[in-house]
Every structure is written in C-alpha cells, then in structure tokens.
Protein backbone atom coordinates (compact mmCIF):
# COMPACT_ATOMS: atom_id res chain seq x y z
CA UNK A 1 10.60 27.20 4.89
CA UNK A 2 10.12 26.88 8.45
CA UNK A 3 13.37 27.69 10.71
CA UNK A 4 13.59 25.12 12.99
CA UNK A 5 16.12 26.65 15.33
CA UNK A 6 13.54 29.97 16.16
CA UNK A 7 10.48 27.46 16.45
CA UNK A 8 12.24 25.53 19.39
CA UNK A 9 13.56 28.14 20.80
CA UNK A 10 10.48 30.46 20.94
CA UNK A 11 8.27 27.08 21.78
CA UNK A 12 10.28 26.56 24.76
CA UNK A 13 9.83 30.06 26.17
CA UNK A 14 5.97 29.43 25.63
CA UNK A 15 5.54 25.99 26.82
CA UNK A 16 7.07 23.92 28.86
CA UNK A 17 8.03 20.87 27.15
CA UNK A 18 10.43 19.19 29.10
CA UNK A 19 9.80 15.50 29.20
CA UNK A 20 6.91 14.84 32.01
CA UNK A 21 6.58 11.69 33.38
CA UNK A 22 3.66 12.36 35.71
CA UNK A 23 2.39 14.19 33.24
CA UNK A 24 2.36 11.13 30.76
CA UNK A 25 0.66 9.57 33.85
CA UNK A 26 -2.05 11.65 34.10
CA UNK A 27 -2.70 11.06 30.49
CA UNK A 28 -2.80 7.59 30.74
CA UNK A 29 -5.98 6.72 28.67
CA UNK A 30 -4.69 8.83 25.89
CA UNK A 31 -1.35 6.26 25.84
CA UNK A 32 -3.74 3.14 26.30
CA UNK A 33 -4.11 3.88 22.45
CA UNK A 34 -0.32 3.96 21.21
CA UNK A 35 1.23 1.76 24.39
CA UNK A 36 2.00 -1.42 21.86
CA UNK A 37 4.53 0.86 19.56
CA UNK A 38 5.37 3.97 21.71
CA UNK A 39 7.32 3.26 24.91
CA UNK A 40 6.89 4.96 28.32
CA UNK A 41 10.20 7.04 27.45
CA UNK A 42 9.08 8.30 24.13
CA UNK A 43 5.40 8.83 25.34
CA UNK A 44 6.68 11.05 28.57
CA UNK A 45 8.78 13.24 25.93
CA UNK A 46 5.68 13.43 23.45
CA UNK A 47 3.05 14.15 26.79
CA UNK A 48 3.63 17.96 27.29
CA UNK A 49 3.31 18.69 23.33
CA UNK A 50 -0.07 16.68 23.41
CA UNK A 51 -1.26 18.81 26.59
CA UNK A 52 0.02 22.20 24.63
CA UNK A 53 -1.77 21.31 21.48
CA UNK A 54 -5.07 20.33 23.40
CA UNK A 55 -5.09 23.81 25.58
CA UNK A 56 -3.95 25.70 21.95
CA UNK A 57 -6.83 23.85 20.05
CA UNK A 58 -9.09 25.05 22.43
CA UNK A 59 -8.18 28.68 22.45
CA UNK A 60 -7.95 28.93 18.89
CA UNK A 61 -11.54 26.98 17.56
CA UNK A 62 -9.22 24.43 15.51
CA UNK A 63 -9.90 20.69 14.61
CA UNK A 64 -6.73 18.45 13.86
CA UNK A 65 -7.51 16.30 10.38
CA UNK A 66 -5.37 13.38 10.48
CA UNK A 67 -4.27 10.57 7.59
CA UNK A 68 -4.06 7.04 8.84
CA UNK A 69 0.05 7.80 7.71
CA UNK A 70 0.42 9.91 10.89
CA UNK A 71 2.77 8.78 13.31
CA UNK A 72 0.80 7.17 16.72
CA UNK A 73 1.37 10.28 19.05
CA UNK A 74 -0.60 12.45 16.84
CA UNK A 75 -3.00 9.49 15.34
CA UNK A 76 -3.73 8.62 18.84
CA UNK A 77 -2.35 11.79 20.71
CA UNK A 78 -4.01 15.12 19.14
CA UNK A 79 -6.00 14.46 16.18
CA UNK A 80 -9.63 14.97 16.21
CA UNK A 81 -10.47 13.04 13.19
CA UNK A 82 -8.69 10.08 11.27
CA UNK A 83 -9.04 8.58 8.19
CA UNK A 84 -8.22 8.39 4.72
CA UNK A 85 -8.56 10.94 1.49
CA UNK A 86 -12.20 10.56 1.37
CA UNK A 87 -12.65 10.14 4.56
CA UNK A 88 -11.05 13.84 5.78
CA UNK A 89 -12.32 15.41 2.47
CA UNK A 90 -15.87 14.23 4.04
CA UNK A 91 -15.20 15.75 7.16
CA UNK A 92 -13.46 18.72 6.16
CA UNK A 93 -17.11 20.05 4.89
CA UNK A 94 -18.15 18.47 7.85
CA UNK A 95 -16.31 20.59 10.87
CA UNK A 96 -17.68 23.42 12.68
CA UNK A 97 -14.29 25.24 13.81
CA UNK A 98 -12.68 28.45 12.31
CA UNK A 99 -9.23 26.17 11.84
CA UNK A 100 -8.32 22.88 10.24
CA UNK A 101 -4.88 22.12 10.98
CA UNK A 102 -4.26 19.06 8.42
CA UNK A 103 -1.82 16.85 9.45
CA UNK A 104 -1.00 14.95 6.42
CA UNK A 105 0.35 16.46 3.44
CA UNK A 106 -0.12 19.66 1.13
CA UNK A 107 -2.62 18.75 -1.26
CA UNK A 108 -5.18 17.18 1.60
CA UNK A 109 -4.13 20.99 2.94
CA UNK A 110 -5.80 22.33 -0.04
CA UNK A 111 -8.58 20.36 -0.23
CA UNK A 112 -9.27 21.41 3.19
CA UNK A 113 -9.29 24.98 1.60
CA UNK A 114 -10.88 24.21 -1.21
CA UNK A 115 -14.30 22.41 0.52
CA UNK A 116 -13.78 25.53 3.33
CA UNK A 117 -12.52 28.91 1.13
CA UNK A 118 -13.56 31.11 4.59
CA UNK A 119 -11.75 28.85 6.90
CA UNK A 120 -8.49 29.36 8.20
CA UNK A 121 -6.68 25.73 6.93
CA UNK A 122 -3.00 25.69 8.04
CA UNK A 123 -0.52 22.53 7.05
CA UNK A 124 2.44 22.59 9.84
CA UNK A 125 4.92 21.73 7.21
CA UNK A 126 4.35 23.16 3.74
CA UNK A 127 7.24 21.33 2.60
CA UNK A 128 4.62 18.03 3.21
CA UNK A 129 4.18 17.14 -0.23
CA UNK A 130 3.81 14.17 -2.95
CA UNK A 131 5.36 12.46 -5.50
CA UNK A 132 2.14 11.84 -7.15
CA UNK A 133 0.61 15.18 -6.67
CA UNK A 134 3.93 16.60 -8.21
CA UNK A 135 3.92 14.27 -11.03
CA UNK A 136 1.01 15.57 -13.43
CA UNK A 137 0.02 19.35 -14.40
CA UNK A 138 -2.87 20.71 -15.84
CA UNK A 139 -0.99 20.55 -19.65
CA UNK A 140 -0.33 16.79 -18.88
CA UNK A 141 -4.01 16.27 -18.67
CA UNK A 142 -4.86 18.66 -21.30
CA UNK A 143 -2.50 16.28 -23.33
CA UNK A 144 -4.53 13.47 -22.23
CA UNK A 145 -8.25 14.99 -23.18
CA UNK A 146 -6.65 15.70 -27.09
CA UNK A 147 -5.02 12.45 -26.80
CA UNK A 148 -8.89 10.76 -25.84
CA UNK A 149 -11.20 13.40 -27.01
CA UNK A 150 -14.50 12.83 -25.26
CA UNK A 151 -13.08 10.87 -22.44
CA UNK A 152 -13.86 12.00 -18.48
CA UNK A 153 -10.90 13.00 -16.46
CA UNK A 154 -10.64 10.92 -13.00
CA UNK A 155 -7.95 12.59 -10.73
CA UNK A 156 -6.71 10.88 -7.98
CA UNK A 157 -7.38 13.43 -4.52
CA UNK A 158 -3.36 12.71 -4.34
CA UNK A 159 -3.29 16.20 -6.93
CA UNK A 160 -2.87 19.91 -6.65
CA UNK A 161 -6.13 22.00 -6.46
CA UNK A 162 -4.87 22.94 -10.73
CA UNK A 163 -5.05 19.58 -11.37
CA UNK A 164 -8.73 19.08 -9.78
CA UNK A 165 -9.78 22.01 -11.21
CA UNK A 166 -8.53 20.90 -15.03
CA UNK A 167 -10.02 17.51 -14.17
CA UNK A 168 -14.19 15.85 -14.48
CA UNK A 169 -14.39 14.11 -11.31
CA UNK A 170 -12.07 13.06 -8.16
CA UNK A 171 -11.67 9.82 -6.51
CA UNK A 172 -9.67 7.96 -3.85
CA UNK A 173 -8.23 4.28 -3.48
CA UNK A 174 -11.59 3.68 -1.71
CA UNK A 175 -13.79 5.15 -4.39
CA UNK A 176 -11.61 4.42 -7.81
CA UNK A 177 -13.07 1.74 -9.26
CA UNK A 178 -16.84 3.02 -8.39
CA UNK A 179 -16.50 6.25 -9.75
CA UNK A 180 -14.57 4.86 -13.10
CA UNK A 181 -17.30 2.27 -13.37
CA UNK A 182 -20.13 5.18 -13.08
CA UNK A 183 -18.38 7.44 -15.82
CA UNK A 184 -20.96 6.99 -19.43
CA UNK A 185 -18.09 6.88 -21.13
CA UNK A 186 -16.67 3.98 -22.87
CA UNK A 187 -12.99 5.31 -22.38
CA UNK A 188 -11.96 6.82 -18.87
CA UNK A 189 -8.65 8.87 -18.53
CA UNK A 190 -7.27 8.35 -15.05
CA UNK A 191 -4.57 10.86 -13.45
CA UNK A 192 -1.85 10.73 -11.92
CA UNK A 193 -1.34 7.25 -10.54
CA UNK A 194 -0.30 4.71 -13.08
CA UNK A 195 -1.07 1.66 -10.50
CA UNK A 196 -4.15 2.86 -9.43
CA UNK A 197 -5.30 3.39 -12.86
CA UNK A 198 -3.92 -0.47 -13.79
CA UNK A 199 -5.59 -1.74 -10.58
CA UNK A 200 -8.99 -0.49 -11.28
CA UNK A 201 -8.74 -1.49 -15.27
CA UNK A 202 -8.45 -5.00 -13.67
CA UNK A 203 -11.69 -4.22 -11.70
CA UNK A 204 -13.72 -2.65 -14.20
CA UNK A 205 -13.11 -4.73 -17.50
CA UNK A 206 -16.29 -2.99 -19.17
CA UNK A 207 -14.16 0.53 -19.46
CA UNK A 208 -10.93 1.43 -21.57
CA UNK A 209 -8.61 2.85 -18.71
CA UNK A 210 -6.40 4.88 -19.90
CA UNK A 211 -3.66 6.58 -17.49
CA UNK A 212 -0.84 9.21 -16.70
CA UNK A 213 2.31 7.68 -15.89
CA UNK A 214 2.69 8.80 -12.35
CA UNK A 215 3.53 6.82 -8.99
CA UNK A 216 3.91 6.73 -5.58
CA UNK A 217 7.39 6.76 -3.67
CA UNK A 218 6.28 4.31 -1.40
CA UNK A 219 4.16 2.05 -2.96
CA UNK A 220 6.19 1.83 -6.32
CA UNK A 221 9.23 0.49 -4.47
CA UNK A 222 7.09 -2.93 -3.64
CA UNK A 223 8.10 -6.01 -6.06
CA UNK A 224 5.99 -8.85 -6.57
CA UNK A 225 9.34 -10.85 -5.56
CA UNK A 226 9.16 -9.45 -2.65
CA UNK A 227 5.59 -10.83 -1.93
CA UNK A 228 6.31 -14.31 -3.26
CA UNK A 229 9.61 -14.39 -1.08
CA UNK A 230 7.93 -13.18 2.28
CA UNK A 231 4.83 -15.50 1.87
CA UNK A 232 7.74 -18.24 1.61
CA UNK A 233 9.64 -17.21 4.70
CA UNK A 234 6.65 -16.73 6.92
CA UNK A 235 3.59 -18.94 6.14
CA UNK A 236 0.57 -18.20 7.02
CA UNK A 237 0.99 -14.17 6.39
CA UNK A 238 -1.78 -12.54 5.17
CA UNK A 239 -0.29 -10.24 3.07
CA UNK A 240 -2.55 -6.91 2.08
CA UNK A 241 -1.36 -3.89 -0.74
CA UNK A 242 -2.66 -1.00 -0.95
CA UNK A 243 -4.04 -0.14 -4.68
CA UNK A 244 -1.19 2.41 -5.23
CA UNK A 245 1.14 -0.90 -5.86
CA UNK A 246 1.77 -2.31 -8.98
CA UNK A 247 -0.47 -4.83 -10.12
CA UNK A 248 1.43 -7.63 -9.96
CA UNK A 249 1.83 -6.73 -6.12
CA UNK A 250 -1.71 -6.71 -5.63
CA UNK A 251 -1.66 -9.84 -7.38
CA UNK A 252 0.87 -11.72 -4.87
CA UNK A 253 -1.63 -10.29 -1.75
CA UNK A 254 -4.01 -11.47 -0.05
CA UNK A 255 -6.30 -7.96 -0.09
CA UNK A 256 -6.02 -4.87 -1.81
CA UNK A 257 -7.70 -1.80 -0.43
CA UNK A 258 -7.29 1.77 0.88
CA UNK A 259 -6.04 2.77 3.82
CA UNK A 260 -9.73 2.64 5.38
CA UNK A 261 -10.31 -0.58 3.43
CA UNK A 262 -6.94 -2.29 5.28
CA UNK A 263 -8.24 -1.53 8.53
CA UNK A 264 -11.71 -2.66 8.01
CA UNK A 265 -10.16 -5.76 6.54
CA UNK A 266 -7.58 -6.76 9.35
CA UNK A 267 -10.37 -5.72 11.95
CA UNK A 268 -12.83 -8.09 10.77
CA UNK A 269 -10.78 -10.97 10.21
CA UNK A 270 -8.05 -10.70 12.79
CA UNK A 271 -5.20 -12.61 11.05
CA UNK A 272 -3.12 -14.21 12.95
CA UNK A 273 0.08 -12.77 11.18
CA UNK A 274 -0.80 -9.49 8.60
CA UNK A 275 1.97 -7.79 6.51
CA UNK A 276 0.63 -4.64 5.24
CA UNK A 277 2.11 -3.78 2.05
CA UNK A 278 1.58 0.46 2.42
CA UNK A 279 3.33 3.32 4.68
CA UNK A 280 4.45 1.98 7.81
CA UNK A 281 2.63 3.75 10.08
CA UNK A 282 -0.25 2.20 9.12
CA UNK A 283 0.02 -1.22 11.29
CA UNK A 284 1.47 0.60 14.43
CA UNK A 285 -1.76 2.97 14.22
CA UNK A 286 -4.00 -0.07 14.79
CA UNK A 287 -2.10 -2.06 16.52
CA UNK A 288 -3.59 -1.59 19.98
CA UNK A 289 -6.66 -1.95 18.88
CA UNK A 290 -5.61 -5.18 17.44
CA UNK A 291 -3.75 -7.25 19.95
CA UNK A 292 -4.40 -10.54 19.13
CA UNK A 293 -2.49 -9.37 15.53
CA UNK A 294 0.56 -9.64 14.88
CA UNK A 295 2.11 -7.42 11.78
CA UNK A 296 4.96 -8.30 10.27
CA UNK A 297 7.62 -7.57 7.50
CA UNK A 298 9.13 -4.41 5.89
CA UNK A 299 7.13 -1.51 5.35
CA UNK A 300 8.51 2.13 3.63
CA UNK A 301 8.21 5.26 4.87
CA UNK A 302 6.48 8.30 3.44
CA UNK A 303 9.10 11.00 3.78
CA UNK A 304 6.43 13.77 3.47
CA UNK A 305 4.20 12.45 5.70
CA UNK A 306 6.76 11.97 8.48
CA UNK A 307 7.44 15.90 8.17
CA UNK A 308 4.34 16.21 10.20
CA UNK A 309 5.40 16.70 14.22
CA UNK A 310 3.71 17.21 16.87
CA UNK A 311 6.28 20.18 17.33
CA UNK A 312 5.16 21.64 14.20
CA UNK A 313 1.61 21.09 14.85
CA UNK A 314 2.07 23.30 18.12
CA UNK A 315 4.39 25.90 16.46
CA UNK A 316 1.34 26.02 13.87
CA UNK A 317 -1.13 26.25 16.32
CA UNK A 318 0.74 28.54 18.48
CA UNK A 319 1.76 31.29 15.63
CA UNK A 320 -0.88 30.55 13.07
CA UNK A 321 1.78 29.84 10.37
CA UNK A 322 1.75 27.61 7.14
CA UNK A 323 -1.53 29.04 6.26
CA UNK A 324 -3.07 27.34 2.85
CA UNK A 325 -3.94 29.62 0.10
CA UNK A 326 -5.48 28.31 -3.09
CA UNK A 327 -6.72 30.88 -5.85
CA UNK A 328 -10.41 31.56 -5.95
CA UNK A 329 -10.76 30.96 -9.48
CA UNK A 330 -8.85 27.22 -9.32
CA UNK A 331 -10.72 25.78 -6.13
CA UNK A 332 -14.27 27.04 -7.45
CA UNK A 333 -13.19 24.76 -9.94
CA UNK A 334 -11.42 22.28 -8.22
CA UNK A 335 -14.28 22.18 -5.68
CA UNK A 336 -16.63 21.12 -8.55
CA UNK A 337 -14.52 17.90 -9.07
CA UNK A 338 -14.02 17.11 -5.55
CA UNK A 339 -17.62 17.83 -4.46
CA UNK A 340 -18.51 15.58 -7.47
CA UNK A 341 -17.14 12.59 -5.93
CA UNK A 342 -18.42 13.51 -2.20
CA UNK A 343 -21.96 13.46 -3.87
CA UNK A 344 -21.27 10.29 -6.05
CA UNK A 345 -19.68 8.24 -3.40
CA UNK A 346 -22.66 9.07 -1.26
CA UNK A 347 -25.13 7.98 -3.94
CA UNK A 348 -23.26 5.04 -4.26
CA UNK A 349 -23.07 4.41 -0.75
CA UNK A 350 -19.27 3.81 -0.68
C-alpha cells in the first residue's frame, strides 16, 4: 500500500510543485483541452505535475495508457494514448517504450503485462481495482464449463489475468456481441458481467447466453426509473448507457455503447442536451471538444478509477514503484484469450 505521507514529502524535495500560474500559462494549449471542466485555479495547481511527468516520461522511455474514466488533467494533461479496453489492449502491443504506466485500473495493468511480459508495466495505485474483475475466479468458471459442457468461455477484459487464462476468448463492451455472435457454438457462457451478458443475449437472439452473476459498481446502481423520470424532467435529452447497465436501462436510452462507442455517438450527432448514463468522467473528457453539447444529469463515480493521480503517476514514474507482475504460466495463457479477440476483432473489422 502506498504511504502517502513519504510520497509527498519525498515528491516535494524532487520537484517543485507548488501551484504555477505562469507555468499553467505557458502550457496553455495543453488546458485548451480540459478549460470547459477544469478552472484556471485547479489547472495552475495540476501544471507543475503535468511538466514533472512529461520531463520523467522522457527520461525513463515510458508511454502513459489512459481509460476514457481518467480524470481531464491526465486524459488531456499526460496521457499518451486514450481509449477504451480494446482500444489500450490494441495499443499496449502496439508501443515502442520500455514502460507502460496504465492509468486505469489493475487488471488493464495486467493486460499491459500480459501482451508485453519483457516490459516494465507499472499501475500508480495497485489498490485500482474492480468490482467485476473481483467478482468471478477461475472455479466460478470451471463451474460454468461442467454446468454447459461444450460451451466457449467469453470473459469480459474487466477480469484478472486467472480468469483470462481459464477462459476461450476475451471481449469488451465494444466487441461483445461480435465475438458471442462468431463463437460455433449454439450455447455461449459469458463471464463476469451479468448485464453485459443480458445486453448482448438481446443482440444476438441466434445464441443461448448464458452468464456469471457479476456487476459493475457503477453501472448497476442505474434504474430504469431513473431514465423514465429524467427524460420527463428534461425533454429533449438524449439519454445514452453504457452496456454494463441493466437491460431495462439500456432499454429507457437512447444509445447503448462502450465507452469508444459513446463518444463516436455524441460526436457525430451533436445532441443538443446528452446524459450519459456511465462513469462521470466520461462527458467532462469530451466536453471541449464538444461545445455546442450540453451534458446533463447525474453520473457515478468509479472509486477505483479515481485512485489514479497525477501525484501517483509522478511518484510512479519518479521511483519506478507499483510494478505489475503476472505469473508466466497464467498470462501465456491469458495472452491466448486476449490475443484471440485482438485477432478476431480485427477480422471482423470492429
């Protein structure tokens, strides 16, 4: 567990961190990016940890992987690529840098690892981790394969590099439905995400879904009520879920789609009013780039995702701490079923 109390204290004998408003100046065009949902204050405070990390990133070879859930300082500040699951498991066999710091949570870490066994892959926060990932184990899906003999195991990325390795195939929200659809088998075990799983079965009548009885913190907390109640006190909304919500949630909305699928959506319509039904950093990562939107309406927070900080992506970067291990044995394996889904997505041209 990291000690918070040595990491400022021996950051601010390294760096000076003070809050820098000419310094925020200088890096102006950086700000352009976040300007709509960081103010000058917060942006002058979060300037010298952005200039830090850039010099450290430099000295060290490293690449910052980032998850659309990142707050905007390091979405727009420090990261060097964006995206969603499949889009930063794509890239992680993609980079040409000795170290991947992941900002995002512990089992995109180890996928990181997993695609990259000689790279050095290092998670500022090991304590970043998921209610879905933590929700299925390898016996849970051994349960499932006696339970459906014969049946393909689709695991969600959202999993621990045992549960890739004890499972056929990965997927994301992007890819679910294309990968479940592509499975010869008339049955289809899906792990751990219950909603995902339901979501899909509704897009891919032709297969028996079957699914582990896991869920999301912050999607799971989303009521169709709550959909049919906001559409009623703002008309005009366009209200979009992520797949991770229950199904009657994606029901109520407008759109479902993945994190990369939301922004593609709102991008190429340009609703006049959006409420995006997902982590709440979502909407004030595109903002900016979206003026003429306005989003709307309650969002919940990802507490694992917002124990990514910039200061722990410089203490990371400065001591090359929270290094990612994953057994040689398990990601051979687990690489199998998340290289399978690289390759099929590809084919498929998702």
């Amino acid at each position: 567990m990291l000690d918070i109390a040595t990491m400022r204290h021996d950051l601010k004998d390294a760096f000076d961190l003070d809050p820098n408003p000419s310094l925020a100046e200088e890096m102006s065009d950086r700000y352009a990016a976040m300007s709509r949902v960081v103010n000058p204050v917060d942006w002058a405070m979060h300037a010298p940890y952005v200039a830090a990390i850039d010099k450290l990133k430099k000295e060290r070879g490293a690449v910052i992987l980032a998850h659309n859930y990142m707050t905007p300082e390091i979405y727009h500040g420090v990261a060097d690529f964006v995206g969603d699951s499949l889009q930063l498991a794509i890239k992680a066999t993609e980079v040409d840098a000795d170290i991947i710091v992941q900002a995002g949570v512990h089992f995109m870490a180890e996928t990181s690892k997993i695609l990259n066994p000689s790279k050095t892959v290092l998670i500022p926060d090991m304590a970043a981790g998921c209610s879905l990932a933590d929700s299925v184990k390898p016996e849970g899906i051994a349960q499932m394969r006696a339970q459906y003999p014969g049946a393909p195991v689709v695991t969600y990325v959202n999993t621990t590099a045992e549960e890739k390795a004890a499972s056929d195939i990965c997927c994301t929200s992007s890819n679910a439905a294309a990968i479940v659809r592509a499975m010869e088998s008339d049955t289809v075990i899906m792990t751990p995400d219950q909603y995902l799983a339901q979501n899909v079965a509704q897009l891919v009548p032709e297969k028996n879904v079957v699914w582990w009885e896991g869920s999301c913190i912050v999607h799971e907390q989303y009521t169709a009520q709550d959909i049919n109640e906001f559409r009623e006190w703002n008309p005009g909304t366009k209200i979009i879920a992520h797949p991770e919500c229950p199904p009657s949630v994606v029901e109520a909305s407008d759109f479902s789609g993945s994190t990369s699928g939301i922004i593609k959506y709102v991008t190429d319509n340009k609703p006049e009013k959006a409420m995006l039904v997902t982590e709440c950093s979502m909407a004030s990562n595109i903002a900016d780039a979206l003026p003429e939107v306005d989003f709307v309406g309650p969002c919940n927070m990802c507490p694992y995702m917002k124990k990514i900080t910039l200061e722990k992506i410089l203490w990371s970067l400065y001591t090359k701490s929270e290094e990612v291990h994953v057994d040689p044995e398990v990601g051979s394996k687990a690489r199998v079923a998340v290289e399978r889904m690289i390759d099929l997505s590809k084919k498929l041209g998702i």
